[in-house]
PDB file of N, CA and C in Angstrom:
ATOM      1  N   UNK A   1     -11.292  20.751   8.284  1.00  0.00           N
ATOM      2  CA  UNK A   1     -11.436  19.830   7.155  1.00  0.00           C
ATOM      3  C   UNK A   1     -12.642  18.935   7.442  1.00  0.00           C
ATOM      4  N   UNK A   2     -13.619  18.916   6.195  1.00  0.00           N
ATOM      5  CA  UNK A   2     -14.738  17.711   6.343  1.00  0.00           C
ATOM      6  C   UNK A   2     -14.775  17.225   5.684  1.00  0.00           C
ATOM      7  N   UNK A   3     -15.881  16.154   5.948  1.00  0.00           N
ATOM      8  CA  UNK A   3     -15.831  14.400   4.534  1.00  0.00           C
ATOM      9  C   UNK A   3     -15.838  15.331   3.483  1.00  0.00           C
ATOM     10  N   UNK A   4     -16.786  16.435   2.936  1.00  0.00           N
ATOM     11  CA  UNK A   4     -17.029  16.994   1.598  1.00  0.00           C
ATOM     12  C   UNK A   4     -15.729  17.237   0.955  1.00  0.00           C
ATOM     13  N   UNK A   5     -14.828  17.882   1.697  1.00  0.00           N
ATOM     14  CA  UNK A   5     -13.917  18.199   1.110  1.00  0.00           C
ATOM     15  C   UNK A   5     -12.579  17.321   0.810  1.00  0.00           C
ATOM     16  N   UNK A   6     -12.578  16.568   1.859  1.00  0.00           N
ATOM     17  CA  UNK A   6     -11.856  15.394   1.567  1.00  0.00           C
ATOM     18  C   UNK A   6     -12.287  14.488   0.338  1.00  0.00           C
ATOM     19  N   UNK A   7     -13.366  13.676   0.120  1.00  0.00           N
ATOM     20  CA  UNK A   7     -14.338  13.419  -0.795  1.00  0.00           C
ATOM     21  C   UNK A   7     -13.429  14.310  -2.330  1.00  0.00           C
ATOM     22  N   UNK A   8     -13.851  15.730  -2.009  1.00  0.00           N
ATOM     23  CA  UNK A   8     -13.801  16.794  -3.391  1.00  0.00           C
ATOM     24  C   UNK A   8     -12.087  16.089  -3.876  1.00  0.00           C
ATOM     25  N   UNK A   9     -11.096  16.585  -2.612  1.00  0.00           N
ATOM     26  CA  UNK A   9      -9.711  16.248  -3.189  1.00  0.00           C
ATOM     27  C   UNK A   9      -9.850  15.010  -3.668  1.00  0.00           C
ATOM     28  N   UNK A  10     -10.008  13.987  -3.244  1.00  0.00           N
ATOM     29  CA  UNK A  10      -9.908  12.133  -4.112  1.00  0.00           C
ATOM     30  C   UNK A  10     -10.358  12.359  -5.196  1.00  0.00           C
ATOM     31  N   UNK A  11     -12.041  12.865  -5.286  1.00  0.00           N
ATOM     32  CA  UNK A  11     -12.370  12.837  -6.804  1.00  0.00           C
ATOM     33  C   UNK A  11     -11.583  13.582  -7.384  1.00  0.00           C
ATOM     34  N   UNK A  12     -11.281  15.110  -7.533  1.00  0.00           N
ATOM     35  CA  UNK A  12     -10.272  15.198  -8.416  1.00  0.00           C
ATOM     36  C   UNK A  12      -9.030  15.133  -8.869  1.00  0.00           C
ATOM     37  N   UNK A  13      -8.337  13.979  -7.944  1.00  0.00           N
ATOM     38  CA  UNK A  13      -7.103  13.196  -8.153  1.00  0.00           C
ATOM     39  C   UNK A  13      -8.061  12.018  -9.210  1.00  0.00           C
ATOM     40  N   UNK A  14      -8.750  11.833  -9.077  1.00  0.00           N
ATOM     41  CA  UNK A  14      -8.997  10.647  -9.611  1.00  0.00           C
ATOM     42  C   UNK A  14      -9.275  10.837 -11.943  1.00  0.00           C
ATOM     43  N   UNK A  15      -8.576   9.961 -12.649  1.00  0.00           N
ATOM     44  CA  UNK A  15      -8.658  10.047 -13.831  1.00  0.00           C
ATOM     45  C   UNK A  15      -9.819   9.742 -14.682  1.00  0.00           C
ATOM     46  N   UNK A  16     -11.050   9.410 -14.277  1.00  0.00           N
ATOM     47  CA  UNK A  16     -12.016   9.100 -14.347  1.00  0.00           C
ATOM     48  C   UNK A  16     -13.292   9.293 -13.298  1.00  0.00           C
ATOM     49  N   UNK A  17     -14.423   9.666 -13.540  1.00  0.00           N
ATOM     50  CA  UNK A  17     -15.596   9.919 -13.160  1.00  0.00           C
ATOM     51  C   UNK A  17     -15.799   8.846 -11.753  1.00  0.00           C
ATOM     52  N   UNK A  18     -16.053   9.222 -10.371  1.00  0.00           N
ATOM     53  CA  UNK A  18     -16.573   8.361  -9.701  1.00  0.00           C
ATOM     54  C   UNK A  18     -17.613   8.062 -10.036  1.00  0.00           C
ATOM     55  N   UNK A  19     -18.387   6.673  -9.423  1.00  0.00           N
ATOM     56  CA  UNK A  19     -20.197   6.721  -9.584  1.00  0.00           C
ATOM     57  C   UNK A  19     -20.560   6.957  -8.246  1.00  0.00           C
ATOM     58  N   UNK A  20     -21.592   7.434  -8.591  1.00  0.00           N
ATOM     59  CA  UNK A  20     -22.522   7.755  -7.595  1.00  0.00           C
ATOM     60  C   UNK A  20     -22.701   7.272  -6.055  1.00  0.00           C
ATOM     61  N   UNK A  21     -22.936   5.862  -6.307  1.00  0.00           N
ATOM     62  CA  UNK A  21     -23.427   4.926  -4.863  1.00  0.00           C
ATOM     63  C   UNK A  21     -21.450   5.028  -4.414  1.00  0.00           C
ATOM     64  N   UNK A  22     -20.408   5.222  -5.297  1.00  0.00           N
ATOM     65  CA  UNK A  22     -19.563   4.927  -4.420  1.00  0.00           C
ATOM     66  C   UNK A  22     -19.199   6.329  -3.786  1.00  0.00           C
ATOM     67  N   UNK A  23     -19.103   7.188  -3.907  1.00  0.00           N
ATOM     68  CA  UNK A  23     -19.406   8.571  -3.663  1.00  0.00           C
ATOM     69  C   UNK A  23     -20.004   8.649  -2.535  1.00  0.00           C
ATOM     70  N   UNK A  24     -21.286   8.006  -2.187  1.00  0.00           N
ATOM     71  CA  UNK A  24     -21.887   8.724  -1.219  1.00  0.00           C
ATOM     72  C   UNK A  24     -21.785   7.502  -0.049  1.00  0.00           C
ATOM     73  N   UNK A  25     -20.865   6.670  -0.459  1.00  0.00           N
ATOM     74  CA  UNK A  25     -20.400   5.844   0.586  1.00  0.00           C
ATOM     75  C   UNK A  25     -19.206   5.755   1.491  1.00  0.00           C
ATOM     76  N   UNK A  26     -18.366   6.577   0.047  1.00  0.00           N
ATOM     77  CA  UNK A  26     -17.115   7.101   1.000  1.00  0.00           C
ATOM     78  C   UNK A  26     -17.370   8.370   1.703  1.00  0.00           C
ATOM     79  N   UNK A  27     -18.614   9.259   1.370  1.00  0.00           N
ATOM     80  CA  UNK A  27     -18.464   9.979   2.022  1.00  0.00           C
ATOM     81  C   UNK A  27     -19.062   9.349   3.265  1.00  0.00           C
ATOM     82  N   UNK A  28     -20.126   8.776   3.230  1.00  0.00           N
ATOM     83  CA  UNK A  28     -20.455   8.319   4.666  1.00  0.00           C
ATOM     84  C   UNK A  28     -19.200   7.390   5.665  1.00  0.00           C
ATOM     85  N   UNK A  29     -18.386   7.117   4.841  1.00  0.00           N
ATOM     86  CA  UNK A  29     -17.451   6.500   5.966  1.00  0.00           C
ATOM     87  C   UNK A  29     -16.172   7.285   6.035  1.00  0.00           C
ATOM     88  N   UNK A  30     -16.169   8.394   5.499  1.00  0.00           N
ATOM     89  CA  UNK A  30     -15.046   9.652   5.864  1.00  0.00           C
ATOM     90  C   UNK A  30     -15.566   9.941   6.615  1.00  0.00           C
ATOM     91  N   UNK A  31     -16.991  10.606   6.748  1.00  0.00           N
ATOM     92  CA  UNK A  31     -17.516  11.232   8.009  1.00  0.00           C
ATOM     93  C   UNK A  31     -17.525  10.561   9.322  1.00  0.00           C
ATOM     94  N   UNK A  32     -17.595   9.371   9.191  1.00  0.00           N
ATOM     95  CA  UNK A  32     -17.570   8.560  10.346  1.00  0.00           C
ATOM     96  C   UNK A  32     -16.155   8.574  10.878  1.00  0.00           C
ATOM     97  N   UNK A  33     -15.371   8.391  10.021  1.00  0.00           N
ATOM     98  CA  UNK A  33     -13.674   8.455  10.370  1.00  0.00           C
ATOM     99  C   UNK A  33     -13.440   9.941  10.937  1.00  0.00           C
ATOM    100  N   UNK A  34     -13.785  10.540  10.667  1.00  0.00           N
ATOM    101  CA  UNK A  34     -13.518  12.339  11.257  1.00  0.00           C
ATOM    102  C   UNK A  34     -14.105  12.526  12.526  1.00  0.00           C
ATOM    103  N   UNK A  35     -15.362  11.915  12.675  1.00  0.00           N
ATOM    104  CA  UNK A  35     -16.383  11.976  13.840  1.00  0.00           C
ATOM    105  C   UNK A  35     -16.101  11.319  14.736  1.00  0.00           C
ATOM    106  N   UNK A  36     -14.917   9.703  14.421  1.00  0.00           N
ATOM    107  CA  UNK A  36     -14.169   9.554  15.577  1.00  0.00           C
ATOM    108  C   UNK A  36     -13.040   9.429  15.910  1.00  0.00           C
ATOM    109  N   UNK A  37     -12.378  11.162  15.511  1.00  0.00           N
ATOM    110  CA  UNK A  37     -11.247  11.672  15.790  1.00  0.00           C
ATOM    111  C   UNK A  37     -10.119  11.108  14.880  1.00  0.00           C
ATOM    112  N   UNK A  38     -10.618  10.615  13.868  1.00  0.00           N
ATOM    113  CA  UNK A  38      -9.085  10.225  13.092  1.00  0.00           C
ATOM    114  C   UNK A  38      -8.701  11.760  12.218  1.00  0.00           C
ATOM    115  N   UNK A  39      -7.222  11.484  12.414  1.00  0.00           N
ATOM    116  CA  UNK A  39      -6.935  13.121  11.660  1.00  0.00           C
ATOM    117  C   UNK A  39      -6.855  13.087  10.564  1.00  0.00           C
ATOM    118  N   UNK A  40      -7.304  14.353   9.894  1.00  0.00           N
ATOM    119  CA  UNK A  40      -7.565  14.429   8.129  1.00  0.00           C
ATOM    120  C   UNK A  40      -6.806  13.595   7.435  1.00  0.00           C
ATOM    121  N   UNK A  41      -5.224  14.108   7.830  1.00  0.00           N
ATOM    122  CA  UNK A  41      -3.879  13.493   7.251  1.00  0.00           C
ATOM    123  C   UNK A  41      -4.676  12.086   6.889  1.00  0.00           C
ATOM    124  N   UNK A  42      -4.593  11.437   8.126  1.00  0.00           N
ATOM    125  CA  UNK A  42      -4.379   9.933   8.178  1.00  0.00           C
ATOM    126  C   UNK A  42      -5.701   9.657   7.204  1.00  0.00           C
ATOM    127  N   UNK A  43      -6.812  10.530   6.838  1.00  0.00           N
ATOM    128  CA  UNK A  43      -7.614  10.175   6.467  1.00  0.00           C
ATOM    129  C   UNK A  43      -7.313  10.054   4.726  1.00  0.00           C
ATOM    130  N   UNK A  44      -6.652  11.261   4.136  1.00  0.00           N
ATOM    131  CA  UNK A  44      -6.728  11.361   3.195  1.00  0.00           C
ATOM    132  C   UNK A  44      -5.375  10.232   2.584  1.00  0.00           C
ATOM    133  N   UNK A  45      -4.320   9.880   3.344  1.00  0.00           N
ATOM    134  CA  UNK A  45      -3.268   8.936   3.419  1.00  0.00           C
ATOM    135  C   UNK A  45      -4.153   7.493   2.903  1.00  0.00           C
ATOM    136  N   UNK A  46      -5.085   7.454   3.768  1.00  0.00           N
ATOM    137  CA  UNK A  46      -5.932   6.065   3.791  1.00  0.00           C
ATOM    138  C   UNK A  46      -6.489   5.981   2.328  1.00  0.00           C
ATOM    139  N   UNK A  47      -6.963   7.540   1.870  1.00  0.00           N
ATOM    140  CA  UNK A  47      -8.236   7.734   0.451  1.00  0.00           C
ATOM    141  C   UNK A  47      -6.708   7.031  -0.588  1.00  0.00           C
ATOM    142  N   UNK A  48      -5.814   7.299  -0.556  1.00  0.00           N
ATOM    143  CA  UNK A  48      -5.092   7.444  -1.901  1.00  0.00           C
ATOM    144  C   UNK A  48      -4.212   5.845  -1.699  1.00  0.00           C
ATOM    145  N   UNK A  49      -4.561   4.946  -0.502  1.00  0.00           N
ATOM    146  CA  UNK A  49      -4.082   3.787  -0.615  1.00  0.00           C
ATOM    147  C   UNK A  49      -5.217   3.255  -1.236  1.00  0.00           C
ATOM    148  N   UNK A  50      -6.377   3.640  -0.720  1.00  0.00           N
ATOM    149  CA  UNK A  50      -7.664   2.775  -1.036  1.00  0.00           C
ATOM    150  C   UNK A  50      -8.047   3.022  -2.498  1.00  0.00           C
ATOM    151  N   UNK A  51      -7.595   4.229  -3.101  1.00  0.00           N
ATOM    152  CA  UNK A  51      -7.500   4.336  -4.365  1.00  0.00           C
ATOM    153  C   UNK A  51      -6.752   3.799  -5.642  1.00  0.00           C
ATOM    154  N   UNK A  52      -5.726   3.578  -4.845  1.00  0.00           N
ATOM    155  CA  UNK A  52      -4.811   2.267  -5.855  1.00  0.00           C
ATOM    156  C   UNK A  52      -5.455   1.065  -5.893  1.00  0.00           C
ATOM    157  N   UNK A  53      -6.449   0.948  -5.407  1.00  0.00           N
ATOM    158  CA  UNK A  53      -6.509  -0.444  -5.307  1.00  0.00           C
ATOM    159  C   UNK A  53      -7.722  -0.739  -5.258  1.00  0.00           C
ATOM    160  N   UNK A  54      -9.191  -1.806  -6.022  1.00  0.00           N
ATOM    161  CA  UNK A  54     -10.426  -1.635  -6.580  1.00  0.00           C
ATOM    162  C   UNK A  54     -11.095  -2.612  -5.395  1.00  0.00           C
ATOM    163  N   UNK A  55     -11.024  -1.526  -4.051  1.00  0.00           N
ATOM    164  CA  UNK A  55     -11.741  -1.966  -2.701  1.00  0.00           C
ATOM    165  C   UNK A  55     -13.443  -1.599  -2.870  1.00  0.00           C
ATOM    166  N   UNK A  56     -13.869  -1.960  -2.017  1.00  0.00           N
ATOM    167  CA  UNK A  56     -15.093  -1.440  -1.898  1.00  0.00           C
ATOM    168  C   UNK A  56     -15.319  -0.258  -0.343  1.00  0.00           C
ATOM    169  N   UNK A  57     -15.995   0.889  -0.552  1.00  0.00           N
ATOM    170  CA  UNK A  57     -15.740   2.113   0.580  1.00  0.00           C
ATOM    171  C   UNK A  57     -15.546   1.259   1.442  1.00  0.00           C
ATOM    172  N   UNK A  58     -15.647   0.563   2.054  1.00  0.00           N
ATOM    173  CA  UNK A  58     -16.532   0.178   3.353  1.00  0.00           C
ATOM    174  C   UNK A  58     -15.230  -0.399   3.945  1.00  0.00           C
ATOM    175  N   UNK A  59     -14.147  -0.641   3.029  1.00  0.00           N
ATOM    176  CA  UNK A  59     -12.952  -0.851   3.303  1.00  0.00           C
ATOM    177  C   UNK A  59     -11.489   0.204   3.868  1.00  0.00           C
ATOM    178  N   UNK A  60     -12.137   1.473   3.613  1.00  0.00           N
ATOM    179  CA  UNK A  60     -11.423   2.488   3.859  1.00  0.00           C
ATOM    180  C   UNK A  60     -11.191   2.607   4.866  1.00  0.00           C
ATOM    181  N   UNK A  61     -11.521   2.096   5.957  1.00  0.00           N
ATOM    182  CA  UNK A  61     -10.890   2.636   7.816  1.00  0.00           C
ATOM    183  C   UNK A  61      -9.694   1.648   7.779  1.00  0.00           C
ATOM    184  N   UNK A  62      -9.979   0.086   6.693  1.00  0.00           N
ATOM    185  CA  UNK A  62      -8.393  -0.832   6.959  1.00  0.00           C
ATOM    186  C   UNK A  62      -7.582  -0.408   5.975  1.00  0.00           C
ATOM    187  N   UNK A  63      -7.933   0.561   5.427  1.00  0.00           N
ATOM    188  CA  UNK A  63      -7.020   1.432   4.283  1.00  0.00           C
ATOM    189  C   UNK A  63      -6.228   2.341   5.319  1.00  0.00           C
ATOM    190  N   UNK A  64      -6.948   3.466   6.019  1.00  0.00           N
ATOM    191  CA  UNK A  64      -6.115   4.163   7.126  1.00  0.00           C
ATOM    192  C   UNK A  64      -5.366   3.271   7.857  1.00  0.00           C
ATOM    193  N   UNK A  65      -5.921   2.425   8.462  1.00  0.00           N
ATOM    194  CA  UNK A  65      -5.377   2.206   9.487  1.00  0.00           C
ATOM    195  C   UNK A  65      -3.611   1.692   9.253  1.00  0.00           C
ATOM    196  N   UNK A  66      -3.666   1.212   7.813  1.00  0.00           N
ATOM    197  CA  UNK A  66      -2.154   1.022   7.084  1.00  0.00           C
ATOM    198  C   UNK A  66      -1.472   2.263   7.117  1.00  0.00           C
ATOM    199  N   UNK A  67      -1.872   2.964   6.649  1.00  0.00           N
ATOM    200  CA  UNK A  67      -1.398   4.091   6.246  1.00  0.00           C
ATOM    201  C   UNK A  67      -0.849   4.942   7.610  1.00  0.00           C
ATOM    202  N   UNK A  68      -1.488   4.512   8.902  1.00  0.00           N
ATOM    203  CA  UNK A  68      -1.254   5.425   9.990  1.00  0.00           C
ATOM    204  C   UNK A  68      -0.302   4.146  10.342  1.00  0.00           C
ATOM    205  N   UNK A  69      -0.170   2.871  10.270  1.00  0.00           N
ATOM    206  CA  UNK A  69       0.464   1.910  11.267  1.00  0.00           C
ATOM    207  C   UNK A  69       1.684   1.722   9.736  1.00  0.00           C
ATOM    208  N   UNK A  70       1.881   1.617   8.961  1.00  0.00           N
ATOM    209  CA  UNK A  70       2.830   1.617   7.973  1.00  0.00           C
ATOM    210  C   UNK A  70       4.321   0.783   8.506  1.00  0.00           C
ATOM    211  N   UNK A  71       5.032   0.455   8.362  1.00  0.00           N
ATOM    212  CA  UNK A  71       6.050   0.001   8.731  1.00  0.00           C
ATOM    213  C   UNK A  71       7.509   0.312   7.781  1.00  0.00           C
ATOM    214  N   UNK A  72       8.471   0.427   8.374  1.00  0.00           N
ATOM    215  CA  UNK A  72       9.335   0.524   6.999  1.00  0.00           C
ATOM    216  C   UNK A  72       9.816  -0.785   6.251  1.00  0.00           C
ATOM    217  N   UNK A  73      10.161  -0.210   5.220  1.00  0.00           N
ATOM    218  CA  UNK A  73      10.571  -1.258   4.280  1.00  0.00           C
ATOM    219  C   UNK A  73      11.514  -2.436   5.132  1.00  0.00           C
ATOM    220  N   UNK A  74      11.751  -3.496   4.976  1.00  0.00           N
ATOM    221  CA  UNK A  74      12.047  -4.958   5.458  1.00  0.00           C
ATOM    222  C   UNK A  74      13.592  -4.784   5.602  1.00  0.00           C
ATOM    223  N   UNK A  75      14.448  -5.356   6.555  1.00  0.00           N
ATOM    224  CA  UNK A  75      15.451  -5.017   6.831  1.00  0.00           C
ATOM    225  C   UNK A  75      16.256  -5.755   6.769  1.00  0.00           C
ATOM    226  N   UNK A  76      17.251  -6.010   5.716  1.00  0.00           N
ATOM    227  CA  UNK A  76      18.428  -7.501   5.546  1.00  0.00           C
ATOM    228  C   UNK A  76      18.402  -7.978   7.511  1.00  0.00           C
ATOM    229  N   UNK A  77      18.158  -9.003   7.317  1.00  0.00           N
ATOM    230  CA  UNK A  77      18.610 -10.027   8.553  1.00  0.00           C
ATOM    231  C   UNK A  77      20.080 -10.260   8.687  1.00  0.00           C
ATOM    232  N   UNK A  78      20.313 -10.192   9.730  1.00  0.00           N
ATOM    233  CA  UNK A  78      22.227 -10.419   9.852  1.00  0.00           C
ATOM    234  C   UNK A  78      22.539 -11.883   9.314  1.00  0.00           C
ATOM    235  N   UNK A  79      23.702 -11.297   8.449  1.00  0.00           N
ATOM    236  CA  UNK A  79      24.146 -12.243   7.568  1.00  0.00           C
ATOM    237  C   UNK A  79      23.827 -12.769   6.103  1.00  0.00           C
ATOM    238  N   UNK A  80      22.756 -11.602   6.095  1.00  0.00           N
ATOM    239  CA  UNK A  80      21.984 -11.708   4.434  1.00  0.00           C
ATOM    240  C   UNK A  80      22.069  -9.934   4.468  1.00  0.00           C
ATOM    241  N   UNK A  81      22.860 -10.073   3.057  1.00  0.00           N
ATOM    242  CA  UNK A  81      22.283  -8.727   2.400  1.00  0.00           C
ATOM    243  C   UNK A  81      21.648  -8.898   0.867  1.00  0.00           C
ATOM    244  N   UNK A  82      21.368  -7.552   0.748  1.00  0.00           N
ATOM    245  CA  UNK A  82      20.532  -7.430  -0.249  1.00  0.00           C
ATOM    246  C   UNK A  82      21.181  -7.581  -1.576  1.00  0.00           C
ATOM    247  N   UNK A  83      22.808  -7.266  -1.702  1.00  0.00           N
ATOM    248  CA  UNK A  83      23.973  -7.222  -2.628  1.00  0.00           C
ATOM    249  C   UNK A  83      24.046  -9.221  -3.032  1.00  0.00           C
ATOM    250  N   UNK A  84      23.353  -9.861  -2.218  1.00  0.00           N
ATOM    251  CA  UNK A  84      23.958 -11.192  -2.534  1.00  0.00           C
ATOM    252  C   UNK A  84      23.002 -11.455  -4.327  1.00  0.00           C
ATOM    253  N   UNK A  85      24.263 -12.822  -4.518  1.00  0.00           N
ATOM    254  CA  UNK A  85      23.533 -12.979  -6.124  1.00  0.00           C
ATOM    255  C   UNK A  85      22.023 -13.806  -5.890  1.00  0.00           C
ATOM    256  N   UNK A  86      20.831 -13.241  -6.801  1.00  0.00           N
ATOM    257  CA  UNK A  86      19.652 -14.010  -7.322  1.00  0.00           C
ATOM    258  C   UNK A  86      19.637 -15.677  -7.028  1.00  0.00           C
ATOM    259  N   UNK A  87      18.828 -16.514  -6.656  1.00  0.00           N
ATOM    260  CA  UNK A  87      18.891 -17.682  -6.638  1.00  0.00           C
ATOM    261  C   UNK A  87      18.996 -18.443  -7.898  1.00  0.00           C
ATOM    262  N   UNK A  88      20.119 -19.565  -7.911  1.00  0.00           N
ATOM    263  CA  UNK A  88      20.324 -19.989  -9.219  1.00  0.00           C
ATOM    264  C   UNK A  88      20.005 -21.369  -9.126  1.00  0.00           C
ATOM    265  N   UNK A  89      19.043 -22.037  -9.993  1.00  0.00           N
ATOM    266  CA  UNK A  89      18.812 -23.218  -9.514  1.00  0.00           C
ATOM    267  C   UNK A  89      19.551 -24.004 -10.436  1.00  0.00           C
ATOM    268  N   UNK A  90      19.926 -25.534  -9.560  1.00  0.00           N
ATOM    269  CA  UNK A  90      20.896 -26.415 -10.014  1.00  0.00           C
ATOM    270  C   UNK A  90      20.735 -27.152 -11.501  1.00  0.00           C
ATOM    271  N   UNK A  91      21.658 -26.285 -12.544  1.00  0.00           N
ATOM    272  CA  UNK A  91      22.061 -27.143 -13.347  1.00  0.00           C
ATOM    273  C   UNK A  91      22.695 -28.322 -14.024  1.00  0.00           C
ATOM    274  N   UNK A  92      23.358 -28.808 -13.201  1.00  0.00           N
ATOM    275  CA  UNK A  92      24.992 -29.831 -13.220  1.00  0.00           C
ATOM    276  C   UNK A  92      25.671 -29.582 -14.300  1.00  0.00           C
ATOM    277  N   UNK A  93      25.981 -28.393 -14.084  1.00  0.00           N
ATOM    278  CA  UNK A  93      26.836 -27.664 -14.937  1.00  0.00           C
ATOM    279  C   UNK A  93      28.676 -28.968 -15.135  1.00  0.00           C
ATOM    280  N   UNK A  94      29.152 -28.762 -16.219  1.00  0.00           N
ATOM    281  CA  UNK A  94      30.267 -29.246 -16.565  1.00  0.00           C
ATOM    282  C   UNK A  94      31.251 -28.705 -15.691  1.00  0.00           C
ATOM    283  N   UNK A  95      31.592 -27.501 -15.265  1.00  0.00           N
ATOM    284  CA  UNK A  95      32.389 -27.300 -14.032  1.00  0.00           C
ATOM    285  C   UNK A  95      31.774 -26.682 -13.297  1.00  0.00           C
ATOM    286  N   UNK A  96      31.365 -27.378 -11.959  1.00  0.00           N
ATOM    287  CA  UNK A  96      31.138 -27.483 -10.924  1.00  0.00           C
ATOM    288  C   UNK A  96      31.826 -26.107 -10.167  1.00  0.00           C
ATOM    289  N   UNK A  97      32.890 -25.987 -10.146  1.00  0.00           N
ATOM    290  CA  UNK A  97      33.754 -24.542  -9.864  1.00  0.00           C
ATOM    291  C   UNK A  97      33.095 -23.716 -10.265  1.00  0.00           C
ATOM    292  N   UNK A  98      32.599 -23.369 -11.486  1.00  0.00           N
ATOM    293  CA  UNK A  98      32.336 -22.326 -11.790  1.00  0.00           C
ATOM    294  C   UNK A  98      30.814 -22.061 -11.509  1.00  0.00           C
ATOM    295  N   UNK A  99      29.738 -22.908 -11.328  1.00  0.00           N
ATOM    296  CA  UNK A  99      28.570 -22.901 -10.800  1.00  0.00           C
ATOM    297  C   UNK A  99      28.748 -22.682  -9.048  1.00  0.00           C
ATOM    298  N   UNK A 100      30.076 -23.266  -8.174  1.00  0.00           N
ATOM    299  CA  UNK A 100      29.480 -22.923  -6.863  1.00  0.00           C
ATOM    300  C   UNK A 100      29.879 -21.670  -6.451  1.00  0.00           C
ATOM    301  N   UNK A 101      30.636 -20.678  -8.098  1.00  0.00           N
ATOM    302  CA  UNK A 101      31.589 -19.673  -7.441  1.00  0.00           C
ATOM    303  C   UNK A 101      32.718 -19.630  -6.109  1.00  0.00           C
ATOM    304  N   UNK A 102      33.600 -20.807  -6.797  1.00  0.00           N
ATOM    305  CA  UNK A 102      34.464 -20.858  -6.228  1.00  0.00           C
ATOM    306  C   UNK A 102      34.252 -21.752  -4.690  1.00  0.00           C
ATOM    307  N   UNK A 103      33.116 -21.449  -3.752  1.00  0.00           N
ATOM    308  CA  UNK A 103      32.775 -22.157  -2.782  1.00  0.00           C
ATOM    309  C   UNK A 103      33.118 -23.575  -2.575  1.00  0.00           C
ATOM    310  N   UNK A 104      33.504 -23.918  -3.388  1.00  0.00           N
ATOM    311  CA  UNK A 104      34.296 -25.912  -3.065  1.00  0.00           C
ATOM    312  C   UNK A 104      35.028 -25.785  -2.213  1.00  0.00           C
TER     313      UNK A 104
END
């Protein structure tokens, strides 16, 4: 796998025409990413984060580098789950009971 072809797959994922100067910038910094040993995967992982989102090329190695270091999604802390109710901010509701859910 080389920048060209990596390059080829993005543009034609992409719904619209690249331009030019950005084209020949990602390719110059794909090639650089390949040349020092980053693997295609991680490369093309990096093209389709950096593609959501209206970076400039030159940004694409901190595009991989997410994409290879990724983390999983955030993990309820003990004693909080995700099932608890939305934050409700204080009305002084007429019964009090029924705003602390029962908690009195």
């Amino acid at each position: 796998m080389n920048a060209g072809n990596l390059l080829a797959e993005y543009i034609a994922s992409c719904p619209a025409p690249v331009p030019a100067k950005v084209k020949g910038h990602l390719a110059k910094v794909i090639k650089e990413l390949l040349d020092t040993g980053t693997h295609p995967g991680h490369v093309r992982a990096g093209l389709a984060l950096w593609g959501e989102k209206a970076l400039s090329p030159s940004l694409l190695p901190s595009m991989v580098h997410q994409a290879i270091n990724a983390r999983p999604a955030h993990t309820a802390r003990a004693g909080h789950t995700a099932a608890r109710s939305p934050h409700q901010p204080f009305t002084n509701p007429a019964d009090a009971r029924a705003y602390y859910e029962g908690d009195l």
